[in-house]
Structures are given as C-alpha cells and as structure tokens.
N, C-alpha and C. Protein backbone atom coordinates (compact mmCIF):
# COMPACT_ATOMS: atom_id res chain seq x y z
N UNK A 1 27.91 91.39 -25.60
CA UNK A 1 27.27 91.43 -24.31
C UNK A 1 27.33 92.83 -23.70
N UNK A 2 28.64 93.23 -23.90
CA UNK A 2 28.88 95.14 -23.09
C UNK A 2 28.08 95.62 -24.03
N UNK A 3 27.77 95.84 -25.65
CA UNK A 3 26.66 96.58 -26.41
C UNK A 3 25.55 96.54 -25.73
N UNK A 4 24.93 94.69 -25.43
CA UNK A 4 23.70 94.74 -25.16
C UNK A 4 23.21 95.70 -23.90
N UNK A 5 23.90 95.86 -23.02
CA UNK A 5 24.23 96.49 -21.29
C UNK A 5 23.86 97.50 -21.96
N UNK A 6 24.96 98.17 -22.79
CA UNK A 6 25.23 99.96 -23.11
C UNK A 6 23.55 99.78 -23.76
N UNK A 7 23.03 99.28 -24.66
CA UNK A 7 21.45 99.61 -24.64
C UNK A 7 20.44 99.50 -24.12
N UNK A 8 20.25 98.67 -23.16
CA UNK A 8 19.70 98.17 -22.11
C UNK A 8 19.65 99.45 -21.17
N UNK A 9 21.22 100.02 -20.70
CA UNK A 9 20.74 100.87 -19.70
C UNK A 9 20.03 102.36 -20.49
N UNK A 10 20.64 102.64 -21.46
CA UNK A 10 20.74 103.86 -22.27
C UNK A 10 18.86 103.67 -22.07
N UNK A 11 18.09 102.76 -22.56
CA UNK A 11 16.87 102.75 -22.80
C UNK A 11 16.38 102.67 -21.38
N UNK A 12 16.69 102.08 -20.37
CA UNK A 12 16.30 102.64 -19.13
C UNK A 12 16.36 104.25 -18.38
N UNK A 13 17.51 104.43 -18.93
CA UNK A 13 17.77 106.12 -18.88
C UNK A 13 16.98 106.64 -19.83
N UNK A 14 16.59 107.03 -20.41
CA UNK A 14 15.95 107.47 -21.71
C UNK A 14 14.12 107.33 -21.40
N UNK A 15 13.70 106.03 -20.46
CA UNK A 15 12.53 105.88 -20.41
C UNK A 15 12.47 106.40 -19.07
N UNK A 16 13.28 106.72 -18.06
CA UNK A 16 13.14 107.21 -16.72
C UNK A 16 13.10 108.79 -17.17
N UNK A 17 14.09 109.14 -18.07
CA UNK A 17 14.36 111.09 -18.30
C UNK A 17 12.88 111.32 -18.63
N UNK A 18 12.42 110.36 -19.64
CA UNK A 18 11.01 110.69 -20.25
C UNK A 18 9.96 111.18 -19.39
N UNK A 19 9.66 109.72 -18.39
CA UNK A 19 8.77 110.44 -17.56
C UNK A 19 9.16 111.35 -16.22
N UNK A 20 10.52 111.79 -16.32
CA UNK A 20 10.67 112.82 -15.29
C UNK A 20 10.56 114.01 -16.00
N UNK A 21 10.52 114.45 -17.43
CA UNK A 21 10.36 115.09 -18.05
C UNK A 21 8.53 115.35 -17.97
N UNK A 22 8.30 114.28 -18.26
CA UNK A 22 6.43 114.23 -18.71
C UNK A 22 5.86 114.52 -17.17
N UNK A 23 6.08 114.87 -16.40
CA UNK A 23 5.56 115.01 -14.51
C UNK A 23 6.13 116.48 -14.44
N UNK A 24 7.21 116.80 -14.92
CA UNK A 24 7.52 118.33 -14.63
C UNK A 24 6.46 119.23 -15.95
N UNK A 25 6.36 118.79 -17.01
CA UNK A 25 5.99 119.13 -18.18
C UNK A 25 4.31 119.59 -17.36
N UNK A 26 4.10 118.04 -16.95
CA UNK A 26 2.54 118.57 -16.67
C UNK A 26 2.08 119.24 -15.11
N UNK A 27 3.37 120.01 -14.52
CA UNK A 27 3.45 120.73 -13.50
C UNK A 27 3.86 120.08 -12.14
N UNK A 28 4.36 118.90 -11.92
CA UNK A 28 4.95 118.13 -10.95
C UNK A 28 5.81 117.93 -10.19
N UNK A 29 6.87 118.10 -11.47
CA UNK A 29 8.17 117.98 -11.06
C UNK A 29 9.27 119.05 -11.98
N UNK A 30 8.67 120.27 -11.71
CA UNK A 30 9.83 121.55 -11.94
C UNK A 30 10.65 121.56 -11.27
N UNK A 31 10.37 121.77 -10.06
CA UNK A 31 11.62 121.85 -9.01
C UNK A 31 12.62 120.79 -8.92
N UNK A 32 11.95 119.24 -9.02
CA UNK A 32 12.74 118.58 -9.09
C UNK A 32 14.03 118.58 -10.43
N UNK A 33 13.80 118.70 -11.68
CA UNK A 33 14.37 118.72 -12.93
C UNK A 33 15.12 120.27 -12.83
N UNK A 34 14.82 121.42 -11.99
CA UNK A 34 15.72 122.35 -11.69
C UNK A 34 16.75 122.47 -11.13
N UNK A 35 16.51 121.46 -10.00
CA UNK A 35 17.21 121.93 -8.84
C UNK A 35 18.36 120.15 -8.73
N UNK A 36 17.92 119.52 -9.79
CA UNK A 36 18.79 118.52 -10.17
C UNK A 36 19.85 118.66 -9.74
N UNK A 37 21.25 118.03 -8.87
CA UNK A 37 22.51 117.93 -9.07
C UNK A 37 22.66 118.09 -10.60
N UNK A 38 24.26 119.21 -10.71
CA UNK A 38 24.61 118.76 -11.59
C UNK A 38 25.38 117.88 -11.92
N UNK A 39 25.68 116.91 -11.37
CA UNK A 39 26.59 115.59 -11.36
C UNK A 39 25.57 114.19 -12.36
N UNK A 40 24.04 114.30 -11.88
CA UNK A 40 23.24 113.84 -11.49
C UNK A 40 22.41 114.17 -13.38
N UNK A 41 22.62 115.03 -13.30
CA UNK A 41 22.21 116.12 -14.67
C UNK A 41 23.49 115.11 -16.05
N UNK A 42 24.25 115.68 -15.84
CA UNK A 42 25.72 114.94 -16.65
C UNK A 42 25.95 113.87 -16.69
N UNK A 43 25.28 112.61 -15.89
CA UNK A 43 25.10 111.17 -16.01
C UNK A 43 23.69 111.49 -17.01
N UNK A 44 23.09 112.09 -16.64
CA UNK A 44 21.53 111.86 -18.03
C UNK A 44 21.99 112.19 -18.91
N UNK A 45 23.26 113.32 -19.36
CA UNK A 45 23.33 113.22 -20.73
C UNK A 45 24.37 112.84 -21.34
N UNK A 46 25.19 112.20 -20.43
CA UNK A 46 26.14 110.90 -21.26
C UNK A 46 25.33 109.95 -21.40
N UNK A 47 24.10 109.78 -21.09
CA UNK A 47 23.19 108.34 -21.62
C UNK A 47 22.76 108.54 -22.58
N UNK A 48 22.24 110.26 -22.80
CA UNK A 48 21.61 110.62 -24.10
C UNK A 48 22.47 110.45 -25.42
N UNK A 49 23.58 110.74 -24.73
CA UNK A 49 24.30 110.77 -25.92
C UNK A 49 25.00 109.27 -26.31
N UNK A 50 24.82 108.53 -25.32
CA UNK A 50 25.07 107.03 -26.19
C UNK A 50 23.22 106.46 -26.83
N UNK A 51 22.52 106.91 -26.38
CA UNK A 51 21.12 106.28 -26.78
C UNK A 51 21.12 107.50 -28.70
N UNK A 52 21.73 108.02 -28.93
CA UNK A 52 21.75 109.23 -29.94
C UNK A 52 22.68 108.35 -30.89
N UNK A 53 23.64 107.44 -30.18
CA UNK A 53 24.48 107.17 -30.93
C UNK A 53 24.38 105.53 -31.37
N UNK A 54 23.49 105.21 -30.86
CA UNK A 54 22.50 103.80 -30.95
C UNK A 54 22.51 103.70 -32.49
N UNK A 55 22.16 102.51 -32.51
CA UNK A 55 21.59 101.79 -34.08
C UNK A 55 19.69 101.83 -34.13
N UNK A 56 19.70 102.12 -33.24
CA UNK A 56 17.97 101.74 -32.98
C UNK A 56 17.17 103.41 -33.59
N UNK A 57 16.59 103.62 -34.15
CA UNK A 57 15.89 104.78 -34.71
C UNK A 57 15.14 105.31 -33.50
N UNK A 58 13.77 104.53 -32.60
CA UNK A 58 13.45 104.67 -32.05
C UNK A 58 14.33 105.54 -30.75
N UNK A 59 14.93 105.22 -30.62
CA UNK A 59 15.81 105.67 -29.31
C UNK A 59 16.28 106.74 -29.60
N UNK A 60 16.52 107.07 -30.93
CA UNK A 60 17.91 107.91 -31.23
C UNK A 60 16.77 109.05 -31.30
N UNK A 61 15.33 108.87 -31.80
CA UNK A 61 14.26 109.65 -31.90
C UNK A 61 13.89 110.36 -30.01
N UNK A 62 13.91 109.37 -29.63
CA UNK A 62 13.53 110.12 -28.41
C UNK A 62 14.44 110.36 -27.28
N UNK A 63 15.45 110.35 -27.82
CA UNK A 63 17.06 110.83 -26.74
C UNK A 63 16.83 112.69 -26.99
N UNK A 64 16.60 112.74 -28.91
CA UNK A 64 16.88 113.78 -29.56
C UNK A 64 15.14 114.61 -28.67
N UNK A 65 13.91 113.75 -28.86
CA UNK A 65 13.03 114.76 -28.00
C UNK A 65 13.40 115.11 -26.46
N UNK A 66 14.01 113.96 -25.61
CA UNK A 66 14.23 114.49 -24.29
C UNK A 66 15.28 115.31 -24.35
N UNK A 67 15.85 115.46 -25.07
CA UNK A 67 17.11 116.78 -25.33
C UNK A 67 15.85 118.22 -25.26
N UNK A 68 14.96 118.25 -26.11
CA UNK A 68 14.36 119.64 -26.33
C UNK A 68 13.63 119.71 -24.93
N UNK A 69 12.61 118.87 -24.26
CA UNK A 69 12.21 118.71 -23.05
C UNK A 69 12.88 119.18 -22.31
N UNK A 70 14.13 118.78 -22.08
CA UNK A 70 15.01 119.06 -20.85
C UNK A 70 15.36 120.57 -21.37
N UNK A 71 15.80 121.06 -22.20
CA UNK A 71 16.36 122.33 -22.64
C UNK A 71 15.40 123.37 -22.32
N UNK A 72 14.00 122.58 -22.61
CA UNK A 72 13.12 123.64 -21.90
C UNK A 72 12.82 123.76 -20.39
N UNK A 73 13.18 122.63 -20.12
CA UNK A 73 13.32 123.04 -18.32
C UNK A 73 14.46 123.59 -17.60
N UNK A 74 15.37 123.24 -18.77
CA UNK A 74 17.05 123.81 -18.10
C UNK A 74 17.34 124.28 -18.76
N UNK A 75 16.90 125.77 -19.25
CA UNK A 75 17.07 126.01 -20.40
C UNK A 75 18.94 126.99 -20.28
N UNK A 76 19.41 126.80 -18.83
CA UNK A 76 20.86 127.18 -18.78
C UNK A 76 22.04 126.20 -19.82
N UNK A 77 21.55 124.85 -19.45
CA UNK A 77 21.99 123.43 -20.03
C UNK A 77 22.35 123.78 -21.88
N UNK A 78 23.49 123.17 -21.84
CA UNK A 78 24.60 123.78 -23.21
C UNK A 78 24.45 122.55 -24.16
N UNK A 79 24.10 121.43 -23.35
CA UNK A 79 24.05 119.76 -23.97
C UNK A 79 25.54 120.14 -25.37
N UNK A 80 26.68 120.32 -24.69
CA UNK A 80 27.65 120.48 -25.46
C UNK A 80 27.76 119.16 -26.45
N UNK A 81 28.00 117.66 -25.56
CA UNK A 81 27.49 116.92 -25.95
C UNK A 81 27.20 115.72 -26.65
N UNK A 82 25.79 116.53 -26.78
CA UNK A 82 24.95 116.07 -28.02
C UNK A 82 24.94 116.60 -29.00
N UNK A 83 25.68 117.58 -29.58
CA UNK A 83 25.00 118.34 -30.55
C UNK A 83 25.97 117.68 -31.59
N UNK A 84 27.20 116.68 -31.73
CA UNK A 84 27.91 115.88 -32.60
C UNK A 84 27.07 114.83 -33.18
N UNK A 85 26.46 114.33 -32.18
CA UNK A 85 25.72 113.00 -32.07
C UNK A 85 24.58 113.43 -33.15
N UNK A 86 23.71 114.37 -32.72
CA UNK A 86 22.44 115.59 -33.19
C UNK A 86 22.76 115.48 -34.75
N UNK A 87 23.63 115.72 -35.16
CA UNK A 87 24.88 116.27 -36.66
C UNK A 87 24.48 115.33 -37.31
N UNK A 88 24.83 114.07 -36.50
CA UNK A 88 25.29 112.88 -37.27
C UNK A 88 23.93 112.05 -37.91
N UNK A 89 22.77 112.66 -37.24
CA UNK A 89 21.84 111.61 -37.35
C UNK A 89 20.90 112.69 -38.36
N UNK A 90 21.11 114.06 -38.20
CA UNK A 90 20.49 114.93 -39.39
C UNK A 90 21.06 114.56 -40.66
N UNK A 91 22.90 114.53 -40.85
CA UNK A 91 23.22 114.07 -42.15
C UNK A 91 23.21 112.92 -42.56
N UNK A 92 22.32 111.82 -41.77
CA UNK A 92 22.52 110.26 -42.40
C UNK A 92 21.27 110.28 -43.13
N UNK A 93 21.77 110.35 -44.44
CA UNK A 93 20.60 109.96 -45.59
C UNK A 93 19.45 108.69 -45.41
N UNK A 94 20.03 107.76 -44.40
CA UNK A 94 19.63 106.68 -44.72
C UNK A 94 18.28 106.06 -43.42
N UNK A 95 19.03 107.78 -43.13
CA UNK A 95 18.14 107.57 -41.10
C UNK A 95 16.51 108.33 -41.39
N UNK A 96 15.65 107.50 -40.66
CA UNK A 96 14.26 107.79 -40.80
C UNK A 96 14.03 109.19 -40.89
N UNK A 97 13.09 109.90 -41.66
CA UNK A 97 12.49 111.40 -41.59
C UNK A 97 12.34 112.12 -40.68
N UNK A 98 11.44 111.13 -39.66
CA UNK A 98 11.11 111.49 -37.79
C UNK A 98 12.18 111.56 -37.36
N UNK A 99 13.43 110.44 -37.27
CA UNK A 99 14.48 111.05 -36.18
C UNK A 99 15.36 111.90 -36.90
N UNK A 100 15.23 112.38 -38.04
CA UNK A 100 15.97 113.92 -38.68
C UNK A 100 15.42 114.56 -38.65
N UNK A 101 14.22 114.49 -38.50
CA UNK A 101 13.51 116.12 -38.03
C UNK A 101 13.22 115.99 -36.88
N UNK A 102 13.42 115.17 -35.70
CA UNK A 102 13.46 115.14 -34.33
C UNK A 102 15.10 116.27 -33.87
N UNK A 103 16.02 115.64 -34.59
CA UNK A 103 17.52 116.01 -34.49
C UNK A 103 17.75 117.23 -34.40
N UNK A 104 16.64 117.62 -35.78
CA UNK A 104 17.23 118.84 -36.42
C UNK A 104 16.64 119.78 -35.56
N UNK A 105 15.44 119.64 -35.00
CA UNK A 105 14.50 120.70 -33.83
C UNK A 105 15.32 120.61 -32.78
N UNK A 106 16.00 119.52 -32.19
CA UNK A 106 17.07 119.49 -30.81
C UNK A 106 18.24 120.41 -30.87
N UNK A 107 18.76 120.13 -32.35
CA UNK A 107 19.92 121.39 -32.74
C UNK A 107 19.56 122.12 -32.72
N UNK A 108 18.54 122.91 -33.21
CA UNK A 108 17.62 124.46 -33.24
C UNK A 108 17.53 124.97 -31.80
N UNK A 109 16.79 123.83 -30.88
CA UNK A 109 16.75 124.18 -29.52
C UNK A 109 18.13 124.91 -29.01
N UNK A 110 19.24 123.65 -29.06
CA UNK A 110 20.20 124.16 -28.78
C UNK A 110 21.08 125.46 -29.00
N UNK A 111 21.17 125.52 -30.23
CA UNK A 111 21.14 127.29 -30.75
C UNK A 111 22.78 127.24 -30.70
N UNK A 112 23.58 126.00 -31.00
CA UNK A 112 25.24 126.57 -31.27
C UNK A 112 25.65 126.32 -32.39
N UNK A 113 26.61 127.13 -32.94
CA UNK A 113 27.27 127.52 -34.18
C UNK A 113 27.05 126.45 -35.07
N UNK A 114 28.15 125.49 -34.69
CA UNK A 114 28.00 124.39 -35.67
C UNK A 114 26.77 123.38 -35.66
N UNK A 115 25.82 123.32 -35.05
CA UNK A 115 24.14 123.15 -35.01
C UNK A 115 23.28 123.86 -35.92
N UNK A 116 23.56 125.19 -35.98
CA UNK A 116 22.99 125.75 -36.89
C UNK A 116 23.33 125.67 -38.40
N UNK A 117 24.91 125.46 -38.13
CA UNK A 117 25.59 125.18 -39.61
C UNK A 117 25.13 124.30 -40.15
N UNK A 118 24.80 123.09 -39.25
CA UNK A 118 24.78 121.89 -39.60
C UNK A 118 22.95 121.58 -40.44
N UNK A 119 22.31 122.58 -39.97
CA UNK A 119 20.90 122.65 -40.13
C UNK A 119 21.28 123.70 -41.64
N UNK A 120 21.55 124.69 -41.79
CA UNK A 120 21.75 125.22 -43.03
C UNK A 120 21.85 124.09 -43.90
N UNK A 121 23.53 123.57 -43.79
CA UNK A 121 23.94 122.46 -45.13
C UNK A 121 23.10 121.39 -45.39
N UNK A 122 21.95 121.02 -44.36
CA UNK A 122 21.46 119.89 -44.40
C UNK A 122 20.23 120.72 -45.59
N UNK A 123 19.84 121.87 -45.46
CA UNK A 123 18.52 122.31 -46.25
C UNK A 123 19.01 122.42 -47.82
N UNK A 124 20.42 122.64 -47.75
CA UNK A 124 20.73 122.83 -48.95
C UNK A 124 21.18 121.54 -49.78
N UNK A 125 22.00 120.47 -48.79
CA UNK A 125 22.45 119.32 -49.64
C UNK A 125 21.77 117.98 -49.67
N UNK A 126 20.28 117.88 -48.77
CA UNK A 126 19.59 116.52 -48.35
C UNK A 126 18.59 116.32 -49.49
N UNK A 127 18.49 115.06 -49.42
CA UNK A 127 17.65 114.49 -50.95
C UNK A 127 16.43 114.50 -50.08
N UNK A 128 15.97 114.22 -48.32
CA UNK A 128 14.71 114.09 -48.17
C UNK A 128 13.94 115.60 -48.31
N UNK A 129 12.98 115.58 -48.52
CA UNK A 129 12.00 116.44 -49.02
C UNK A 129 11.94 117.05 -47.86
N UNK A 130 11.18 115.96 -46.91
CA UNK A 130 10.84 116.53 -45.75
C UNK A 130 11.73 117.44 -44.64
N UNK A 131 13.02 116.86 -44.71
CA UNK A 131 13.83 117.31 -43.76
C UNK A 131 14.73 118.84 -43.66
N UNK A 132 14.34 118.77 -45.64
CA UNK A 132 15.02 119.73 -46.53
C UNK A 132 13.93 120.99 -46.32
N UNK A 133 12.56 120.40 -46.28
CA UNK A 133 11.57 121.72 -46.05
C UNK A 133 11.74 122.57 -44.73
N UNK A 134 11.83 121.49 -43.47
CA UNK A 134 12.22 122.02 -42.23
C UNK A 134 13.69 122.35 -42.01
N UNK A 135 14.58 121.95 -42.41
CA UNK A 135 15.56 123.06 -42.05
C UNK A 135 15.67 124.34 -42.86
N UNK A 136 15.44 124.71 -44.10
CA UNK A 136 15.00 125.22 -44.86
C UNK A 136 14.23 126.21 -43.84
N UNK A 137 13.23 126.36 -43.07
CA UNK A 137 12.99 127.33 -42.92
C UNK A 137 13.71 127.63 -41.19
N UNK A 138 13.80 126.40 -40.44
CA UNK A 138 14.53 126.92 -39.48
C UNK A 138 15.63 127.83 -39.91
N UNK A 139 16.26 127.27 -40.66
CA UNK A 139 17.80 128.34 -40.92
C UNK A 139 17.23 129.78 -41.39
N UNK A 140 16.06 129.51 -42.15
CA UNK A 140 15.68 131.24 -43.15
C UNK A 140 14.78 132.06 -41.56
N UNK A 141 14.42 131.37 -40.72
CA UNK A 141 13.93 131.84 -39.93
C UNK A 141 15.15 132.52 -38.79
N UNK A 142 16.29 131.91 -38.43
CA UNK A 142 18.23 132.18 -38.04
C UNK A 142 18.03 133.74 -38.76
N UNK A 143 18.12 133.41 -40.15
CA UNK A 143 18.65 134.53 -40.73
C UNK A 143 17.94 135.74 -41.11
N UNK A 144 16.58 135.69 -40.53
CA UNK A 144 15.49 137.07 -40.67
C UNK A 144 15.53 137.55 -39.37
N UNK A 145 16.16 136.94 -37.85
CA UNK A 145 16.13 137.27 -37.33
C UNK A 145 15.07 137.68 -36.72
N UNK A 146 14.56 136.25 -36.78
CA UNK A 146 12.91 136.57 -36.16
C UNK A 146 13.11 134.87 -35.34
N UNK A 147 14.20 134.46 -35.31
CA UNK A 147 14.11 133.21 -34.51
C UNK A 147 13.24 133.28 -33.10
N UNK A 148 12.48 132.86 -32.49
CA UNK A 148 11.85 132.77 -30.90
C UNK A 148 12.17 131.15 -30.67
N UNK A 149 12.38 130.97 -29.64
CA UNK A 149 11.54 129.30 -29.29
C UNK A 149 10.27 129.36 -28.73
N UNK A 150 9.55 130.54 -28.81
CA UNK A 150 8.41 130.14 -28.48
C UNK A 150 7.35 130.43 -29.55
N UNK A 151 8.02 130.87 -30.52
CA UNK A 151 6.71 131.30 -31.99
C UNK A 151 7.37 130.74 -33.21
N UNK A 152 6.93 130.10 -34.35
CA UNK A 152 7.07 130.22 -35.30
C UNK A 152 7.02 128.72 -35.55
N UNK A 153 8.36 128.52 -36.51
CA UNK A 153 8.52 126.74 -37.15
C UNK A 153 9.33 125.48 -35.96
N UNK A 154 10.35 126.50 -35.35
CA UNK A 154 11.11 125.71 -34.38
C UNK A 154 9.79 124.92 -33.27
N UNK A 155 8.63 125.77 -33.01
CA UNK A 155 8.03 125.07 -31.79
C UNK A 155 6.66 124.71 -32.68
N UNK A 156 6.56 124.49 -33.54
CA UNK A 156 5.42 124.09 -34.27
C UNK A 156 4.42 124.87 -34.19
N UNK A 157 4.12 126.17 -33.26
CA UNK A 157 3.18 126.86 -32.93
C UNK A 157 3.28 127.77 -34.27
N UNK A 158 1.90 128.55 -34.90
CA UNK A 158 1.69 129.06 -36.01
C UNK A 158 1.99 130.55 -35.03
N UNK A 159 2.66 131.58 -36.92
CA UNK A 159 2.59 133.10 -36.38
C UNK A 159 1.05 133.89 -36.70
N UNK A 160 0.60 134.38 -35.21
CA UNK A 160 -0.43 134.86 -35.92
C UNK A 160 -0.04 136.23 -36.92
N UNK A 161 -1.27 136.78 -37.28
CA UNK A 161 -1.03 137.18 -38.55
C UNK A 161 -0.90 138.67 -37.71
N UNK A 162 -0.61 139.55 -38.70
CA UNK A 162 0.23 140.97 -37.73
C UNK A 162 2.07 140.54 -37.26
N UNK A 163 2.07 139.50 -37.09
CA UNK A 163 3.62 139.24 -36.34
C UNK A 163 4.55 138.41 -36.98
N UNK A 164 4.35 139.17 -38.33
CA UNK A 164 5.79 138.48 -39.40
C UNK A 164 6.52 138.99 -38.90
C-alpha cells in the first residue's frame, strides 16, 4: 500500500514538473521555475529521484527527461541526487534502450565525474548497440574537448560543417 502511495505521488510529481517545465520551455513560466524556492526545488527532486528508482520504465524515462528540462532552466542545479539513480538505469542491461539513452543524456547534462565515468564504461562494456553508439560518442566528444550543450550529440542538434 506505502509502494502504491510512493508511485502514485512520484507520478503526480513527475506529471506536474512536466508541465511546469513544458509552460516555461514555451516562454511562460521562466521566472516561475527560476525563482522557485529552493526548499520547493528539493521536494521535486527527491520525487525524481524515487520516480528514477521506480520499476515502471515509463517514469524512470521521463523523471530522467525532466532532469535535462530542469537543468536547462536551472542550469546552477547539481541534481547531486540523481545522478546514482541516472548510473543505475544506464547499467541495467535489461532496462529499455529509450530510458538508457534518456539516462545517459541526463548524466551528460549533468556533467559530474562519476556520470561521465559512468557513460565511458557503459560505451565500452554494454551489449546494446544503441546505447553503446551514444555514449560512445558522448564520452569521445568529453575527450576532444569539444563538449557544448548546445552543439553536437549531447543536444541532438547537428555540427554544421566548418565547426569540427
């Protein structure tokens, strides 16, 4: 019965961050998602991080996108965290493609040590193809030192040509 609660609210939190995310995103509510308490801020991401730590794919998929959302609006925000939770769901062999390459872009966002580590070992030791191609170049992209979040593989946006 306390599981069912802990998912119940986690997915109410998770579907409220969404669209306070999706209203600032489409110019609405910046100020509001800025100027957030941070008390207020730290209750959204102890939810994230139990909806991350869910059994449900779905959820764990879009805890890991409102992580990058929010990072881009707060982009001070450390989501210390999540980035265990983030780990856990990149190295589960058994966890869908989408929410490991959802994970693995939230760790990238985030940009800390063992996030990045965790995105290296995953390119080198994961049987999925897919997940192995994208960290694979997030990390080779770390280590040319051409990382942006606003150009390249991390934001899906293409480099134009001249700006290898």
């Amino acid at each position: 019965m306390v599981r069912t609660r802990n998912i119940i609210a986690a997915l109410c939190l998770v579907a409220g961050g969404m669209l306070c995310v999706s209203s600032a995103i489409a110019g609405e509510g910046d100020d509001y998602i800025g100027s957030m308490p941070q008390g207020k801020f730290d209750v959204i991401e102890e939810n994230i991080v139990m909806a991350l730590q869910s059994d449900i794919p779905g959820m764990q998929a879009d805890a890991a996108q409102l992580i990058r959302d929010l990072k881009s609006l707060r982009p001070d925000e450390t989501f210390t965290s999540s980035v265990i939770p983030l780990m856990a769901i990149l190295k589960d062999e058994s966890a869908k493609s989408s929410t490991r390459v959802l994970a693995a872009l939230a760790l990238d966002d985030l940009d800390s040590g063992v996030g990045n580590f965790a995105i290296q070992r995953t390119a080198l030791f994961t049987d999925n193809p897919q997940v192995k191609h994208l960290c694979t170049w997030l990390a080779y992209d770390r280590i040319k030192g051409s990382h942006s979040g606003e150009k390249g593989i991390a934001s899906y946006e293409p480099i134009e040509e001249g700006q290898e």
